[in-house]
Protein backbone atom coordinates (compact mmCIF):
# COMPACT_ATOMS: atom_id res chain seq x y z
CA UNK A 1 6.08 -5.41 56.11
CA UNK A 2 7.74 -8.76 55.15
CA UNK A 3 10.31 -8.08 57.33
CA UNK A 4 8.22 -7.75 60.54
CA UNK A 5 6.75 -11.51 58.88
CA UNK A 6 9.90 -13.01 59.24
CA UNK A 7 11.42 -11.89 62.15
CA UNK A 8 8.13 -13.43 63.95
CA UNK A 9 7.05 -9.96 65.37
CA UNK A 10 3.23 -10.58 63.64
CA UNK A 11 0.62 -12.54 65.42
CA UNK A 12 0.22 -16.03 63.30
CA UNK A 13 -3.48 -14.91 63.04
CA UNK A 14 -2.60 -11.82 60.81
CA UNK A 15 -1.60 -13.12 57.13
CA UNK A 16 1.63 -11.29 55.83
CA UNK A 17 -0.18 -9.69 53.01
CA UNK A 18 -1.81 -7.07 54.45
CA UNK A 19 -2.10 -4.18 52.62
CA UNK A 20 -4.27 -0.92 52.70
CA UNK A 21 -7.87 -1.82 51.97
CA UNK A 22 -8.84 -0.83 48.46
CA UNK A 23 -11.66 0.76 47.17
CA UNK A 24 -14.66 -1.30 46.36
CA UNK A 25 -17.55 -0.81 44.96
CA UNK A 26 -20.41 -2.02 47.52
CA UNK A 27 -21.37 -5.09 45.99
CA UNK A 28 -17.73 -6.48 46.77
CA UNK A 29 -18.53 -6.24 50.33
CA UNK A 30 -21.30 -8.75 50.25
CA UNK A 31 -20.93 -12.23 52.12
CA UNK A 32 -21.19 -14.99 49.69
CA UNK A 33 -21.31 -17.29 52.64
CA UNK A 34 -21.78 -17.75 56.40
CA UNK A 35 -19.37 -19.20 59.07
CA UNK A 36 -19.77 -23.26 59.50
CA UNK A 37 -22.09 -23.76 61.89
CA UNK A 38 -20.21 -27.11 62.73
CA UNK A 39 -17.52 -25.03 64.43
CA UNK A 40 -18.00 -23.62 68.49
CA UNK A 41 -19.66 -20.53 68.70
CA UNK A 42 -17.74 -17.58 69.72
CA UNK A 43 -20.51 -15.52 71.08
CA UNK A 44 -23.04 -17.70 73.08
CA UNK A 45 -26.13 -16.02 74.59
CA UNK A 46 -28.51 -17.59 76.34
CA UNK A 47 -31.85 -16.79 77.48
CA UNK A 48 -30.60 -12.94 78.10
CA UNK A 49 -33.31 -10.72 79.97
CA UNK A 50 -32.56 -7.16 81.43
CA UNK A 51 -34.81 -5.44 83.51
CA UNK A 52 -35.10 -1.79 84.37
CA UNK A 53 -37.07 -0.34 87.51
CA UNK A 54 -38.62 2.13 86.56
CA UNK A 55 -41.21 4.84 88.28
CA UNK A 56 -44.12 3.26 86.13
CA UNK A 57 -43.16 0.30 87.12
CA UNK A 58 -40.48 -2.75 85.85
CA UNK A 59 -39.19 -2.00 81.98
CA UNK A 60 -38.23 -5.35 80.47
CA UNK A 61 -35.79 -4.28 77.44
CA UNK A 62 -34.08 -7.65 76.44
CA UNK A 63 -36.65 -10.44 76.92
CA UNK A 64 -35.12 -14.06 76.40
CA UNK A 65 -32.52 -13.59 73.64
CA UNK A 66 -30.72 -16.15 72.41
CA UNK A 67 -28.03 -16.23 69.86
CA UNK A 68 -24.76 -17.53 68.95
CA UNK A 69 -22.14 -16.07 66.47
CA UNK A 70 -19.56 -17.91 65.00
CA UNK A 71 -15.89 -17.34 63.89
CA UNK A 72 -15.64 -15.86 60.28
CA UNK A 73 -19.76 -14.68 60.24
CA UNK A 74 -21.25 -10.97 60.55
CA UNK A 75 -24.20 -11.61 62.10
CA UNK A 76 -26.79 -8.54 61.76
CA UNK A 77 -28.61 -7.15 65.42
CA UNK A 78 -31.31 -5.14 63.40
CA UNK A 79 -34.26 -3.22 64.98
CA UNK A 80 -35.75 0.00 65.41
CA UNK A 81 -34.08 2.40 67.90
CA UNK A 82 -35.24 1.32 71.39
CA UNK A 83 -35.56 -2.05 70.28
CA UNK A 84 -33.17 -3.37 73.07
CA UNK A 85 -30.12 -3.83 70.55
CA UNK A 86 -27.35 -1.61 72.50
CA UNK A 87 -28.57 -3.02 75.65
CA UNK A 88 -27.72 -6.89 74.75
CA UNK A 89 -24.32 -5.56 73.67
CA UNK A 90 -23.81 -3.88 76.80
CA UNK A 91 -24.15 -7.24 78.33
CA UNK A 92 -22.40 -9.01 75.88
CA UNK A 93 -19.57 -6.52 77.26
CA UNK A 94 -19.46 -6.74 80.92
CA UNK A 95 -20.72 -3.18 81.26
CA UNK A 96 -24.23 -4.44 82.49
CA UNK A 97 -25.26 -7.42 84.59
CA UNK A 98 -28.28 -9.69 83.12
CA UNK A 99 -31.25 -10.15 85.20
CA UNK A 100 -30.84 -13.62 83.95
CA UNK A 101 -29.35 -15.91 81.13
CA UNK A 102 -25.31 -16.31 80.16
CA UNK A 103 -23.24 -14.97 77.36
CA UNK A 104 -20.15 -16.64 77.00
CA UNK A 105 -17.51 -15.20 74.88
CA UNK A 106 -14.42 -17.13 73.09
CA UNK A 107 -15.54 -19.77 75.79
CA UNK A 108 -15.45 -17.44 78.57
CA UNK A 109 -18.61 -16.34 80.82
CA UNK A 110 -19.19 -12.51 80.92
CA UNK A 111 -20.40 -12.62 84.41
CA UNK A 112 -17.45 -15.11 85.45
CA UNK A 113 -14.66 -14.32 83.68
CA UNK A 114 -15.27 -10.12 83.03
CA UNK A 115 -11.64 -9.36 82.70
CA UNK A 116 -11.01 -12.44 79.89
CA UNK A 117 -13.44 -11.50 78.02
CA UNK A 118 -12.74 -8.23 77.84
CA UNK A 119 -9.36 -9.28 76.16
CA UNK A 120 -11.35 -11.31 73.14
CA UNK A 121 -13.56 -8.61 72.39
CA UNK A 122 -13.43 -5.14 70.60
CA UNK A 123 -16.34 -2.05 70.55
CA UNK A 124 -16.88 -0.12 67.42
CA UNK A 125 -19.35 2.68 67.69
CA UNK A 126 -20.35 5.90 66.51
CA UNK A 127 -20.00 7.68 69.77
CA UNK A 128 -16.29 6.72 70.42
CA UNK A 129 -13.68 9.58 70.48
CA UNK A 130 -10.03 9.37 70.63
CA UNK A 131 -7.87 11.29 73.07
CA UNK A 132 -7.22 14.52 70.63
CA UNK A 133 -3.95 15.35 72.22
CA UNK A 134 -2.29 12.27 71.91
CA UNK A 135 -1.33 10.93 68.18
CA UNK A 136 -2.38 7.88 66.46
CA UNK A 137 0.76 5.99 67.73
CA UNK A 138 0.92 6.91 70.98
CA UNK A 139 -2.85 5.76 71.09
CA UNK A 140 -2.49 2.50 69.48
CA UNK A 141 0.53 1.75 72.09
CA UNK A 142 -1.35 3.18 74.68
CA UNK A 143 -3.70 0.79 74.51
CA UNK A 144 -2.10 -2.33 73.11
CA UNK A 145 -0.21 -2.08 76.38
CA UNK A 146 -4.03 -2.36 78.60
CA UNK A 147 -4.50 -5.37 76.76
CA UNK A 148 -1.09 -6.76 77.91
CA UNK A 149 0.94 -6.98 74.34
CA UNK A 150 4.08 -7.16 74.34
CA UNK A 151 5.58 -3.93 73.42
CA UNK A 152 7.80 -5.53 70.03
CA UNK A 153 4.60 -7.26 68.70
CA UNK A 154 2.36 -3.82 69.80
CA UNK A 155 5.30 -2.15 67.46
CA UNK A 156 4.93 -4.32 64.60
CA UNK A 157 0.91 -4.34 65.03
CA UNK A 158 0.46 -0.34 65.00
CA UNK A 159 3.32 -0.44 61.68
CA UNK A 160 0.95 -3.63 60.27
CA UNK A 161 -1.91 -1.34 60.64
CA UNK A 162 -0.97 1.91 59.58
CA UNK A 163 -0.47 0.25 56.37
CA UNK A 164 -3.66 -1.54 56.40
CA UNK A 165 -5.63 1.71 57.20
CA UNK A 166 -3.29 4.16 55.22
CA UNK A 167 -2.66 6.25 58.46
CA UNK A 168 1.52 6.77 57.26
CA UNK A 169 0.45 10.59 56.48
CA UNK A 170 -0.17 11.53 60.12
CA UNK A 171 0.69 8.86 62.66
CA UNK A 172 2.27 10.82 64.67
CA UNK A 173 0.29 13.97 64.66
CA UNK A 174 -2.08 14.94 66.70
CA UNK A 175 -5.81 13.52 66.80
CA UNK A 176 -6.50 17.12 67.68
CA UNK A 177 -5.58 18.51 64.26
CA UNK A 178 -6.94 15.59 61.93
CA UNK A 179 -10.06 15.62 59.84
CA UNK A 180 -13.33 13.20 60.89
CA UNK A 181 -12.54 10.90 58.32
CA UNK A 182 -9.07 10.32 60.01
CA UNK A 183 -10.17 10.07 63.10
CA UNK A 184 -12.65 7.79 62.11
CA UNK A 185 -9.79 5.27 60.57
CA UNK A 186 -7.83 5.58 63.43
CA UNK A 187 -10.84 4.49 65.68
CA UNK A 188 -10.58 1.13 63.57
CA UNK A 189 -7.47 0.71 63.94
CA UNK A 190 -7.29 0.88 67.39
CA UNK A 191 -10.14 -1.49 67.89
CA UNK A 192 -7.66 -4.14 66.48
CA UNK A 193 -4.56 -3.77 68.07
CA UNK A 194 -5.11 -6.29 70.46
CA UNK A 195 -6.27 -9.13 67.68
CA UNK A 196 -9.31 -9.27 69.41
CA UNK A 197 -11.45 -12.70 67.85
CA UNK A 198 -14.77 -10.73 68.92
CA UNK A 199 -15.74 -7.26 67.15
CA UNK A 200 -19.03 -5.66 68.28
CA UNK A 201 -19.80 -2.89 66.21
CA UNK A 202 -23.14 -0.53 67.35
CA UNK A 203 -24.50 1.94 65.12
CA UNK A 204 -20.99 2.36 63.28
CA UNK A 205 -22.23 4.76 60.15
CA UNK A 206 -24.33 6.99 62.34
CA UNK A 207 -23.77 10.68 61.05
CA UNK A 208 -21.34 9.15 58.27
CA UNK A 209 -21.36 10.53 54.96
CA UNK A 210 -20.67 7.96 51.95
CA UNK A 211 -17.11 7.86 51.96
CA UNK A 212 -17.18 7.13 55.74
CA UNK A 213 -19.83 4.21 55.40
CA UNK A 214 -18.06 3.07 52.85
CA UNK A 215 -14.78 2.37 54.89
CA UNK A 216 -17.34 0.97 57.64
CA UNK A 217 -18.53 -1.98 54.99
CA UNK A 218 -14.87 -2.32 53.83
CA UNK A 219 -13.69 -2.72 57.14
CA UNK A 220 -16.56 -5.18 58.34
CA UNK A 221 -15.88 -7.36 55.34
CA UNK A 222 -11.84 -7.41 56.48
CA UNK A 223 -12.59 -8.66 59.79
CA UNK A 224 -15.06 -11.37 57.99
CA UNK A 225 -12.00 -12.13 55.85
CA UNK A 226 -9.58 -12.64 58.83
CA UNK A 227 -12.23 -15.09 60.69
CA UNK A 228 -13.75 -12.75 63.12
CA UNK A 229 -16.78 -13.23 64.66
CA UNK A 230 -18.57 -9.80 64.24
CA UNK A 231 -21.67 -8.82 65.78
CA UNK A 232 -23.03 -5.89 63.63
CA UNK A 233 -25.54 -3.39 65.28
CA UNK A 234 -27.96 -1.23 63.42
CA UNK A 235 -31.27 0.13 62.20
CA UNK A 236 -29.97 0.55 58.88
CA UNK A 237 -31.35 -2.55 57.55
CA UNK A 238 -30.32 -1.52 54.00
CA UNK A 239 -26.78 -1.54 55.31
CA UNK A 240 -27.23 -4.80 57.00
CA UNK A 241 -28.47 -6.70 54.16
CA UNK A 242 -25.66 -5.76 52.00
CA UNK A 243 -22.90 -7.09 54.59
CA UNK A 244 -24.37 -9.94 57.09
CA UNK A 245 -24.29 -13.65 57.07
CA UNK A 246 -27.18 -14.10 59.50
CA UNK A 247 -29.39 -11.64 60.76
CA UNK A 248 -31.54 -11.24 63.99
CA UNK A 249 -34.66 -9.04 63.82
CA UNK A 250 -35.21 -7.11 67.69
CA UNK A 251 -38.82 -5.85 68.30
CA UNK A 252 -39.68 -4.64 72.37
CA UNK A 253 -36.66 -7.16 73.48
CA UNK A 254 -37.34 -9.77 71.79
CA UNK A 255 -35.58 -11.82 69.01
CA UNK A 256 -38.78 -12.04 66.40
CA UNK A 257 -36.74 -13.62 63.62
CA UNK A 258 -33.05 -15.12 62.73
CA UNK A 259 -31.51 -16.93 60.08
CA UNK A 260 -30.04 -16.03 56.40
CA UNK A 261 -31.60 -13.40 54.13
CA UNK A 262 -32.79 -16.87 52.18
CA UNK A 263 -34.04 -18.47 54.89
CA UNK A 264 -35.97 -15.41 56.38
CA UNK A 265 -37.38 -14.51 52.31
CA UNK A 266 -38.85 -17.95 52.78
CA UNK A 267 -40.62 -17.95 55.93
CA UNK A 268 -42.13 -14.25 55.55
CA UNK A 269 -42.50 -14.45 51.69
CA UNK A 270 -40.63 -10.89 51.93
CA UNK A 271 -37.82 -9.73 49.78
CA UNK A 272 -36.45 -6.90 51.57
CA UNK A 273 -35.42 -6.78 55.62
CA UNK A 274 -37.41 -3.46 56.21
CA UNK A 275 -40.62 -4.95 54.82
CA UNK A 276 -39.88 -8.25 57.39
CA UNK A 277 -39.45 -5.84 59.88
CA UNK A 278 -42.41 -3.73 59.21
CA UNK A 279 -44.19 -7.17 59.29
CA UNK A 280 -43.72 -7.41 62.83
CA UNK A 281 -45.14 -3.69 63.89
CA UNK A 282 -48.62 -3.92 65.36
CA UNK A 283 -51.48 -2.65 63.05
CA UNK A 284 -52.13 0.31 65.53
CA UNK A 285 -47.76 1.36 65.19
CA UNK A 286 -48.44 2.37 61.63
CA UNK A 287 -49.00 6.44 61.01
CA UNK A 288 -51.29 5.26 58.29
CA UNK A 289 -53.31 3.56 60.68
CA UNK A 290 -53.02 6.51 63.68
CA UNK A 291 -53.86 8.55 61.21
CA UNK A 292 -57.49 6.61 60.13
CA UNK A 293 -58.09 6.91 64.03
CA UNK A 294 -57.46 10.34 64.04
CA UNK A 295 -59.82 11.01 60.88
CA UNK A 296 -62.42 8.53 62.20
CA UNK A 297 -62.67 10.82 65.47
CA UNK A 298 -63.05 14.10 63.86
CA UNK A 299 -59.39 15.57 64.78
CA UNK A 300 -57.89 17.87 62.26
């Protein structure tokens, strides 16, 4: 690894002690601060809204959401499923055009600048595969050379990060003939082959077990460590307390709360996330409360 230091073949971003990640226990994956606020933001949305036509009529699912991330922060998109969440980070990713508002990322307008952004910006999800008959190299190349590295510092990347994901034992097998939790590694991996300042992760430790949510939080709280600004997606809002900086609660498209976990326990005099969240469910959302209706009408 050293050598690949000296002989310059290492982005200056990436320190030269990278190593595999080690276990942890999940406390040691917990912020103990947020990004400084002084510094530019490198996610900027503004005033988002996305609207869907719909046979009933016009379905707004992002309604005026603002936020900005900044370098070195995991900021936490919490809501219910539905709650507009994967929408605003399909816009955040060029994939879908706002009805209105901007998102600027690393300085660069989504609906200006598509193709720069998409070189500042990585997508971590649940639902992404890996082409099974290709191996873990040839992927990592594969795509290194889309983003336009330059095949010696591609070389020295995919080496950097075999290491830092302990993928030596089958790099060059086939993604066909590896287990889920190998696949799964080498889906992180790739997402950072390109040094990519931007990570959006949605849903990340959907049908995980503990081992592979573990590696999820371990991973989130190396790209905090390496000053990326990270975007994390989920309804899991007992993962999400455990790993984010800031956090910004989605209800029907909307942004109902942000801030820190301190600054949110003060305004809603709740402890927990889930209870702030439940806090912002109508009276009539609550099966407690359909069920009194039911009851009161003489239903079984």
């Amino acid at each position: 690894m050293e050598d690949y230091v000296q002989g310059g073949l290492l982005p200056a971003t990436l320190p030269s002690s990278f190593r595999p990640m080690p276990p942890s226990s999940p406390d040691d994956v917990i912020p103990d601060h947020c990004a400084d606020a002084a510094a530019e933001p490198a996610v900027d949305v503004r005033d988002l809204v996305k609207e869907f036509s719909t046979t009933a009529g016009t379905l707004v699912a992002v309604n005026g959401v603002s936020m900005q991330v900044y370098p070195g922060e995991v900021y936490g998109l919490l809501g219910a499923n539905g709650a507009g969440k994967t929408t605003t980070l399909r816009m955040m990713l060029g994939l879908q055009r706002p009805t209105s508002g901007t998102v600027r990322i690393a300085g660069f307008d989504v609906a200006v600048q598509p193709i720069e952004v998409k070189r500042r910006v990585s997508l971590v999800s649940s639902s992404s595969g890996l082409y099974q008959w290709l191996t873990p190299r040839e992927i990592m190349l594969y795509l290194a050379d889309l983003y336009g590295v330059p095949d010696e510092e591609a070389a020295a990347r995919a080496e950097m990060l075999a290491d830092l994901f302990d993928l030596r034992g089958f790099m060059d097998r086939r993604c066909a003939g590896m287990s889920t939790g190998q696949q799964q590694r080498v889906n992180l991996a790739r997402s950072l082959m390109h040094d990519p300042p931007v990570v959006l992760m949605d849903e990340p430790t959907r049908g995980l077990d503990i081992v592979g949510s573990r590696r999820i939080f371990e991973y989130t709280a190396h790209l905090r460590q390496q000053g990326k600004a990270v975007i994390f997606c989920t309804h899991r809002l007992d993962e999400a307390q455990r790993l984010c900086c800031r956090f910004g609660l989605m209800f029907r498209g909307q942004l109902k709360l942000e801030g820190t976990l301190a600054d949110l326990q003060q305004r809603t005099g709740r402890e927990h996330l889930t209870d702030m969240f439940l806090d912002l469910m109508p009276a009539e959302s609550s099966m407690a409360a359909r069920l009194t209706v039911l009851q009161g009408r003489g239903d079984p």
